[in-house]
N, C-alpha and C. Protein backbone atom coordinates (compact mmCIF):
# COMPACT_ATOMS: atom_id res chain seq x y z
N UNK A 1 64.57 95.64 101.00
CA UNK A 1 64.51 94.24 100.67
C UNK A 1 65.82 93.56 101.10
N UNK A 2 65.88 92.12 101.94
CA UNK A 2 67.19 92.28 101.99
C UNK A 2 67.34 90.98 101.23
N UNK A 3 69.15 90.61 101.46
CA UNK A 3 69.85 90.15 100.76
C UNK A 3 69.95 88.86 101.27
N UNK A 4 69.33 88.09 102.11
CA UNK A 4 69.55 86.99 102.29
C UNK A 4 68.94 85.97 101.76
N UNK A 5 69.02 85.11 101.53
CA UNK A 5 68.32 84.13 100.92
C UNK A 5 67.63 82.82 102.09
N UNK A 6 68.68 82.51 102.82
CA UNK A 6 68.66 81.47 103.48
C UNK A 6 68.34 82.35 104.86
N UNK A 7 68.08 81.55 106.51
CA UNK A 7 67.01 81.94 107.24
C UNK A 7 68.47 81.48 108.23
N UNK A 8 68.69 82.83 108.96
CA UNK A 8 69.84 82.20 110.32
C UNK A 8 69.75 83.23 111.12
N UNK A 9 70.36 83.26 112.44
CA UNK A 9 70.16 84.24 113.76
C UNK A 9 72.12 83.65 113.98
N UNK A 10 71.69 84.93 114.67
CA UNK A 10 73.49 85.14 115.40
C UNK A 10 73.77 83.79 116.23
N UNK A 11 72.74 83.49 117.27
CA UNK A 11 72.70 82.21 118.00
C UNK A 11 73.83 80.85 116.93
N UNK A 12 72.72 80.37 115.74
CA UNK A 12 73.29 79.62 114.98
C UNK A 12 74.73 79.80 114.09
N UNK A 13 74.66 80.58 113.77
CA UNK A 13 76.29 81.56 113.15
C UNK A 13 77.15 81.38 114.09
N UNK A 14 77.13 81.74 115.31
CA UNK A 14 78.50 81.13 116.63
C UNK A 14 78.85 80.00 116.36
N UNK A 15 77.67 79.58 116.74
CA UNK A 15 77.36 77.79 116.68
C UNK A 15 77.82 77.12 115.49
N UNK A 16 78.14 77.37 114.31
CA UNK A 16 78.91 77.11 113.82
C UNK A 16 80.40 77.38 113.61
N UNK A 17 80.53 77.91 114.32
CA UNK A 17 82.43 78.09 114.84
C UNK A 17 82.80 77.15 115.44
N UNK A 18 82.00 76.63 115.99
CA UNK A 18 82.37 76.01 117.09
C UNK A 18 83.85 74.64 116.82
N UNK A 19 84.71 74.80 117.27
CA UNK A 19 86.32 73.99 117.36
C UNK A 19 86.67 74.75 115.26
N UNK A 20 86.65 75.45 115.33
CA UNK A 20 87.08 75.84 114.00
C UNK A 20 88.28 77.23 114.51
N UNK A 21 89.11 77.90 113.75
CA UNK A 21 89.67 79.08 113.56
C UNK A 21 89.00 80.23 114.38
N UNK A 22 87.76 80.49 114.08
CA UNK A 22 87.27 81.28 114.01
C UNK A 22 86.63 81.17 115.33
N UNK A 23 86.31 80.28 115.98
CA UNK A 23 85.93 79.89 117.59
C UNK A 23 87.43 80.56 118.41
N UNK A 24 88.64 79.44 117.88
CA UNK A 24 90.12 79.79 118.22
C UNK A 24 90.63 81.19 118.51
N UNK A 25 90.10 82.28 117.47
CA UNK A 25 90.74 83.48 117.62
C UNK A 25 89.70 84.26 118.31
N UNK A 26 88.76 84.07 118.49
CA UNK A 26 87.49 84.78 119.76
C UNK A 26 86.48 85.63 118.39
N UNK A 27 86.47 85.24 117.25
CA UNK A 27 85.43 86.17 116.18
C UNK A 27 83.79 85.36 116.57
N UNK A 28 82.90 86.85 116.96
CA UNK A 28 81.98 86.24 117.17
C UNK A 28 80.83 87.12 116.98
N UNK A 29 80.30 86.81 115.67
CA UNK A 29 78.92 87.47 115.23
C UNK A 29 77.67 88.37 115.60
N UNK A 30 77.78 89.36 115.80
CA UNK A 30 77.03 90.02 116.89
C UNK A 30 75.80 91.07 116.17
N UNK A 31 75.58 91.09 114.62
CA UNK A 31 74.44 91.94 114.35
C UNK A 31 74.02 91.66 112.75
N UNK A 32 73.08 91.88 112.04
CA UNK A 32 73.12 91.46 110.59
C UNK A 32 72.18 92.40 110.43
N UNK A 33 71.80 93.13 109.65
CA UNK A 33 70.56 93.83 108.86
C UNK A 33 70.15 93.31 107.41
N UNK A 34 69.64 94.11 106.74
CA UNK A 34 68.67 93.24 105.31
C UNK A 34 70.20 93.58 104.42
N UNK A 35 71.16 93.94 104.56
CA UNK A 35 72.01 94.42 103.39
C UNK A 35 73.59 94.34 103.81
N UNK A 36 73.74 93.53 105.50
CA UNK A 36 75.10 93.61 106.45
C UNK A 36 75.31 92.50 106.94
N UNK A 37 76.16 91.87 107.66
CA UNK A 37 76.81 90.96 108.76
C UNK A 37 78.06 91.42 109.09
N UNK A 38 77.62 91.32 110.81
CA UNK A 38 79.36 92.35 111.18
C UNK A 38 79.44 90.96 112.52
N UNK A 39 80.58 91.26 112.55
CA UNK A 39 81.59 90.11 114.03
C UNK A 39 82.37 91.06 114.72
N UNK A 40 82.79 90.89 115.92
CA UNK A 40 83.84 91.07 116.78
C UNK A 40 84.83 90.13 116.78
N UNK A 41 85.93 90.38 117.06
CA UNK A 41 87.14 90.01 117.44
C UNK A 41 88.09 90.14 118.05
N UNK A 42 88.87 89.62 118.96
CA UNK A 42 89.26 90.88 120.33
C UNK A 42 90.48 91.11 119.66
N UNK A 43 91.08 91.64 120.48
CA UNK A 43 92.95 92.06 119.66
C UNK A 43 93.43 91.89 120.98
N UNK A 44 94.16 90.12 121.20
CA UNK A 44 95.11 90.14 122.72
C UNK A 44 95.98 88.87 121.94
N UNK A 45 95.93 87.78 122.84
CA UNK A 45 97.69 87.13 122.38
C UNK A 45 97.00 86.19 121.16
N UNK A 46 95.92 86.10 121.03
CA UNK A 46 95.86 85.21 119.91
C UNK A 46 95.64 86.12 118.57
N UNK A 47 95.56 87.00 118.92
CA UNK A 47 95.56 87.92 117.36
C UNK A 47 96.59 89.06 117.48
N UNK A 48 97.53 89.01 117.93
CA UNK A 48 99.02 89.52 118.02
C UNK A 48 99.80 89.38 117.02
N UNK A 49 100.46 89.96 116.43
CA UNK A 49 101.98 89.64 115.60
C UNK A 49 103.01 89.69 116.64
N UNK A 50 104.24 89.47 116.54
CA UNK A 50 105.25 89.78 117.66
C UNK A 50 105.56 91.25 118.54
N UNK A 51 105.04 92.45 117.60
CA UNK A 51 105.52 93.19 117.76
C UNK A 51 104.10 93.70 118.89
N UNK A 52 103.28 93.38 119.09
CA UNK A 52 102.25 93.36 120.21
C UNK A 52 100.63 94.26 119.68
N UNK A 53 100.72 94.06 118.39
CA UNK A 53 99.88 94.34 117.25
C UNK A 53 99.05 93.65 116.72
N UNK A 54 97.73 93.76 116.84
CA UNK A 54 97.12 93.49 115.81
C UNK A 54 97.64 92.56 114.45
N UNK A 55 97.37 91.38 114.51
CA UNK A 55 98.12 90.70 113.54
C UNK A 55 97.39 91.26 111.89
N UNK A 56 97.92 91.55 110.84
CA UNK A 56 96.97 91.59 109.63
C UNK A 56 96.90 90.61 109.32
N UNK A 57 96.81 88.92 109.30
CA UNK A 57 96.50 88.18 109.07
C UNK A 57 94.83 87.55 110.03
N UNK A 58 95.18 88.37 110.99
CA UNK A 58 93.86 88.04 111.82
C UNK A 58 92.80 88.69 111.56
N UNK A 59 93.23 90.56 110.76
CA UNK A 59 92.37 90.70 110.23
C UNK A 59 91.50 90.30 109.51
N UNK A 60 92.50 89.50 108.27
CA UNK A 60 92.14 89.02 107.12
C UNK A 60 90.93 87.79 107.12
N UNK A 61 91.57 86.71 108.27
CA UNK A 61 90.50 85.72 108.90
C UNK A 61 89.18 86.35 109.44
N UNK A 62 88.83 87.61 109.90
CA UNK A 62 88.02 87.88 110.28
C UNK A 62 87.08 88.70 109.17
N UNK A 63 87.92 89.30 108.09
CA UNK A 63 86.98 89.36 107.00
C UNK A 63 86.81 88.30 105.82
N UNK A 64 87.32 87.43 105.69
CA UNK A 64 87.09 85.85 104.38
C UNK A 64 85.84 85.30 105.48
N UNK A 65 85.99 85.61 106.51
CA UNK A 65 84.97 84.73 107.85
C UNK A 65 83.68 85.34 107.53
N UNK A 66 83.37 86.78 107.45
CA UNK A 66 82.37 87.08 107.58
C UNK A 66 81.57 87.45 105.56
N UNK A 67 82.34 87.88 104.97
CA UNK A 67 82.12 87.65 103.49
C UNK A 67 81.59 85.98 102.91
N UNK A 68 82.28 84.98 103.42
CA UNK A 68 82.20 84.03 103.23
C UNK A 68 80.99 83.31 103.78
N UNK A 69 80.63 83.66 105.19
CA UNK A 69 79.29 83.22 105.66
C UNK A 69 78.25 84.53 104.73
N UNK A 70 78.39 85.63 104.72
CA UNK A 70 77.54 86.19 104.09
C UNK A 70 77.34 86.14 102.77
N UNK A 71 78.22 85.83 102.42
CA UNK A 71 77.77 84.86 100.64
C UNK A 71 76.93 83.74 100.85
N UNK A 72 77.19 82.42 101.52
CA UNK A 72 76.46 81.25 101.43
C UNK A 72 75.00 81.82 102.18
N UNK A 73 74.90 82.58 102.73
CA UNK A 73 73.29 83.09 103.14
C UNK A 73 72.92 83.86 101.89
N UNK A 74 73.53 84.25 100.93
CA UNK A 74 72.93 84.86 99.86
C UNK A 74 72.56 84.24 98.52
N UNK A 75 72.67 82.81 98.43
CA UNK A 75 72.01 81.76 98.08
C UNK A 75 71.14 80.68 98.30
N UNK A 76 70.88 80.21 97.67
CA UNK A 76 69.78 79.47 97.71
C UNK A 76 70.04 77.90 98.46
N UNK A 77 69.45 77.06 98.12
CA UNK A 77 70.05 75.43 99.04
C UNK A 77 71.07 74.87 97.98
N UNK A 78 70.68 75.24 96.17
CA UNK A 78 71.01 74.54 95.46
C UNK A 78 72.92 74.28 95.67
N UNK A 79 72.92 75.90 96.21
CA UNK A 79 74.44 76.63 95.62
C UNK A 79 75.32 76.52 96.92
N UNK A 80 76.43 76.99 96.76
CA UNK A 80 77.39 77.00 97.80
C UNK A 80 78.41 77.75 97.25
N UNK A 81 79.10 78.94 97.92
CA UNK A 81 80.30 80.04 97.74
C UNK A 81 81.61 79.44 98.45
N UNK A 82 82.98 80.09 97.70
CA UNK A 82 83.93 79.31 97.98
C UNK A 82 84.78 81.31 97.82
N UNK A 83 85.96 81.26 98.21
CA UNK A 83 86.80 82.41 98.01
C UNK A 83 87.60 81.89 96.56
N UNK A 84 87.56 83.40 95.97
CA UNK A 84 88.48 83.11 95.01
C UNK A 84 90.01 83.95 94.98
N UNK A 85 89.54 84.95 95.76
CA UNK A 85 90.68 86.19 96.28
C UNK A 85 90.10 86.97 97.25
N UNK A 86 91.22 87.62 98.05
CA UNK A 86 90.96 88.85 99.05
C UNK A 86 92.19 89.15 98.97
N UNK A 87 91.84 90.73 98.95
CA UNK A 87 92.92 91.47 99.02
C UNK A 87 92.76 92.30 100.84
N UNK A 88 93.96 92.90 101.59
CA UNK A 88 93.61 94.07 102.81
C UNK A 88 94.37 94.85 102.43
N UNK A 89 93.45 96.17 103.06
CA UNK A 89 94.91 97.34 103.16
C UNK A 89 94.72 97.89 104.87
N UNK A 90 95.84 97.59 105.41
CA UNK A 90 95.82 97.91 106.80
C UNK A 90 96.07 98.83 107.11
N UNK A 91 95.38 99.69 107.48
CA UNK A 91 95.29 101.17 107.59
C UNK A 91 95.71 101.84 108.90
N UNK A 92 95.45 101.71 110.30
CA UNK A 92 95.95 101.59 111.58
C UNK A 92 96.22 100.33 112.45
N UNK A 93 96.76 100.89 113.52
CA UNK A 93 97.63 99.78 114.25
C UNK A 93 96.80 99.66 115.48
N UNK A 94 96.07 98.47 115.96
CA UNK A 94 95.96 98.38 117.11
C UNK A 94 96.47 97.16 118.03
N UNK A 95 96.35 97.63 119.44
CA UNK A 95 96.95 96.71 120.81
C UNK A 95 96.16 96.05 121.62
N UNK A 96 94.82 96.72 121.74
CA UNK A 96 94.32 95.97 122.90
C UNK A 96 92.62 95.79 122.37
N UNK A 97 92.10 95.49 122.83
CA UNK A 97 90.42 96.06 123.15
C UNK A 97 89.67 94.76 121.88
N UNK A 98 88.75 95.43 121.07
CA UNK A 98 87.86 94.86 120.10
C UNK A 98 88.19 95.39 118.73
N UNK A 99 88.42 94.46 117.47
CA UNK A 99 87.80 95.45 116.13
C UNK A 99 86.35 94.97 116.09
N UNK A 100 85.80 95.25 115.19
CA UNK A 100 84.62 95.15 114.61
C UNK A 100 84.27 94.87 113.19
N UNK A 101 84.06 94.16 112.14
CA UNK A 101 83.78 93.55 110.86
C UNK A 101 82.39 94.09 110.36
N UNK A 102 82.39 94.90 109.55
CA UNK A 102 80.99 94.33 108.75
C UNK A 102 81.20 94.43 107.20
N UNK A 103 80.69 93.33 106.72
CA UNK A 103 80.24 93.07 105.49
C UNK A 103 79.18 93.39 104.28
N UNK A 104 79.55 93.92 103.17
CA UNK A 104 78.36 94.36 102.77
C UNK A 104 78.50 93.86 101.21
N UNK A 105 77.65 93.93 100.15
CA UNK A 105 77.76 93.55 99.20
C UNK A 105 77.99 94.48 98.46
N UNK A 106 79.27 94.14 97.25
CA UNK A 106 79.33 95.12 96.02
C UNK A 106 78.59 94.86 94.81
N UNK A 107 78.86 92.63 94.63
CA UNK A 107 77.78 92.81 93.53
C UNK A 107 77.43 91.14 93.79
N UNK A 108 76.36 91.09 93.91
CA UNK A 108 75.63 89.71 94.02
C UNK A 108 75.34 88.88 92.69
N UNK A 109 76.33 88.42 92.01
CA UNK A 109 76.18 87.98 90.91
C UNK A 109 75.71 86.23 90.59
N UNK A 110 75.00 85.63 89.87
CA UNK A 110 75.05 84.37 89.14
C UNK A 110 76.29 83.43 89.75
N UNK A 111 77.39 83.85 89.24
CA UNK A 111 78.80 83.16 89.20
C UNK A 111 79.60 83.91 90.07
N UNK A 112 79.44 85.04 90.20
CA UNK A 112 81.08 85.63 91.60
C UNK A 112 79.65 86.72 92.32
N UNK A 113 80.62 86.75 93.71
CA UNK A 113 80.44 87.31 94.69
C UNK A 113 81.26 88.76 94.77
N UNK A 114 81.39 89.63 95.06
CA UNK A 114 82.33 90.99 95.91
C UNK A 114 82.12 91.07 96.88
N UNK A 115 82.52 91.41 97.89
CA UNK A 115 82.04 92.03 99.27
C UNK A 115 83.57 92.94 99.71
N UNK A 116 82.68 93.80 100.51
CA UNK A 116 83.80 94.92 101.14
C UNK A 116 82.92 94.25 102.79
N UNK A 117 84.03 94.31 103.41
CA UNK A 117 85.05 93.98 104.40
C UNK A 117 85.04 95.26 105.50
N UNK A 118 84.33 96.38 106.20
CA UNK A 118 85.77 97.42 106.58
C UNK A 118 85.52 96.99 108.18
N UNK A 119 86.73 96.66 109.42
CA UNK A 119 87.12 96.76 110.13
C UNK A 119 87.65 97.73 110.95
N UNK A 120 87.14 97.91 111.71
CA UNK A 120 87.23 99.73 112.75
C UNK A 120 87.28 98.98 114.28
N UNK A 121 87.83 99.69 115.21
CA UNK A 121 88.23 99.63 116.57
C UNK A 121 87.25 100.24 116.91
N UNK A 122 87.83 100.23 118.26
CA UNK A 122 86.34 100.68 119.52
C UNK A 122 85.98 102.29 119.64
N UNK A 123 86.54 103.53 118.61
CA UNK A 123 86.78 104.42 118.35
C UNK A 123 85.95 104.52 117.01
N UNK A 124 85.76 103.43 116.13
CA UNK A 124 85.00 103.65 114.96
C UNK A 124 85.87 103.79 113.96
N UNK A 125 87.13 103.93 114.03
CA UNK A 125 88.49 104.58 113.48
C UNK A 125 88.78 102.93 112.70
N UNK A 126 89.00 103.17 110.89
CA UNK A 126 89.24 102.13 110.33
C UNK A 126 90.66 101.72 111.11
N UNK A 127 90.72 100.45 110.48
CA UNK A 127 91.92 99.64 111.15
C UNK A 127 92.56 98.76 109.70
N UNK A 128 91.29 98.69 108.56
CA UNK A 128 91.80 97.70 107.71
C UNK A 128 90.48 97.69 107.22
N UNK A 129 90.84 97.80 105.26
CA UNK A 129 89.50 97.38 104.69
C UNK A 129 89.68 96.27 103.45
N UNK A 130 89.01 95.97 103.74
CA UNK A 130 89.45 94.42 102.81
C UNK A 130 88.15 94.13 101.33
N UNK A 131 88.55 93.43 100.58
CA UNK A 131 87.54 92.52 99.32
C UNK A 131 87.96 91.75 99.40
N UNK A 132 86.70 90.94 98.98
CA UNK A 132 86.81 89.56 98.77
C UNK A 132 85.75 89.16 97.89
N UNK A 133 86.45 88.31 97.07
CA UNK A 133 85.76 87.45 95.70
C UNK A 133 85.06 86.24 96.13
N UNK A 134 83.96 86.30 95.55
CA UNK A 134 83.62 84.38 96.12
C UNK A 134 83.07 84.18 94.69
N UNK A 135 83.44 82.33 94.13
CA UNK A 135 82.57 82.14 93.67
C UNK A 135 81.42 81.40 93.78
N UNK A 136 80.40 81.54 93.13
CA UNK A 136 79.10 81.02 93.51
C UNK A 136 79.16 79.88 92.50
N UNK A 137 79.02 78.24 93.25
CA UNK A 137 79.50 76.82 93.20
C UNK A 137 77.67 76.13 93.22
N UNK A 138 77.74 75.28 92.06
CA UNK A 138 76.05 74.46 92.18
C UNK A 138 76.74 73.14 93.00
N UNK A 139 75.72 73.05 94.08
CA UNK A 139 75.82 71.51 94.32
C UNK A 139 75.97 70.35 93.31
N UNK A 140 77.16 69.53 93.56
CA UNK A 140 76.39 68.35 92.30
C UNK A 140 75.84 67.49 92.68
N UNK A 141 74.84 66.96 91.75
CA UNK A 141 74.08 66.47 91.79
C UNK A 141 74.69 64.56 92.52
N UNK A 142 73.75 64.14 93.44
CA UNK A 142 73.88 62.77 93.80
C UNK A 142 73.42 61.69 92.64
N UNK A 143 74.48 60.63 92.06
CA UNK A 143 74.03 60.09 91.85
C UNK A 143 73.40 58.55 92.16
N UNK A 144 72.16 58.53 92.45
CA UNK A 144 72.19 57.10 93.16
C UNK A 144 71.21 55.71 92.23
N UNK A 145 72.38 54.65 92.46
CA UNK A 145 71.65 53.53 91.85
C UNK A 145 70.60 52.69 91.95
C-alpha cells in the first residue's frame, strides 16, 4: 500500500525546482516507489566546501529537499508540512561523480513527520545519513466577505 496521498511523477517534481536552490545545486528526482523518493545530486563546484569535498551542507539541502517534498505528498489538499529539525552524520568524504538520496518514512503521524534521509555515492557506500522532523500544518481557512 503506498504512502502517498497526493498524485505526482518525477516530470512534475523537477518542475518544481525550477529557479529555486535545489534547481541551483543540480538535485534532481529520479525514482519513487509506494514507501520511497530518492534524487541525485552531483558533487563538483557547486556542492564543494573549500577543501574540494563534498560540502555537508549540500548534503543536508539534498535531504530537507527530498523529506520535505515527501511529506507534503503524504497528505492530503487540506494540510501542508514544514521542517521542524534535521539532524546529519557525515560518514564519508566524497570529490567527484553523483550521491544519491532516498527517503523513507519512520512515522507518518497526525501532527509530526520523521523521515530517514540515507545518501550513498556511486559505489552504494553511505556518505551521510540524516532525520528530519516535519510538522504536519492545516491550511487556514479563507475568510471571505
Amino acid at each position: 500500500m503506498s504512502i502517498w496521498q497526493k498524485q505526482f511523477d518525477l516530470k512534475d517534481l523537477n518542475r518544481s525546482s525550477k529557479n529555486t536552490l535545489v534547481e541551483h545545486i543540480g538535485i534532481e528526482y529520479c525514482a519513487f516507489d509506494d514507501n520511497s523518493l530518492t534524487a541525485m545530486m552531483p558533487v563538483d563546484n557547486r556542492t564543494h566546501q573549500p577543501f574540494g569535498m563534498l560540502h555537508g551542507g549540500a548534503s543536508v539541502v539534498l535531504a530537507e529537499t527530498l523529506g520535505s517534498i515527501a511529506a507534503n505528498m503524504c497528505v492530503d489538499e487540506e494540510k501542508y508540512c514544514v521542517g521542524l529539525d534535521i539532524n546529519a552524520n557525515h560518514v564519508r568524504a566524497v570529490r567527484t561523480g553523483i550521491v544519491k538520496g532516498t527517503a523513507t518514512p519512520v512515522h507518518l503521524g497526525a501532527t509530526t513527520q520523521v523521515w530517514q534521509i540515507t545518501i550513498t555515492d556511486e559505489r552504494q557506500q553511505l556518505v551521510c545519513t540524516s532525520r528530519l522532523t516535519m510538522a504536519v500544518l492545516r491550511h487556514k481557512k479563507q475568510v471571505t466577505s
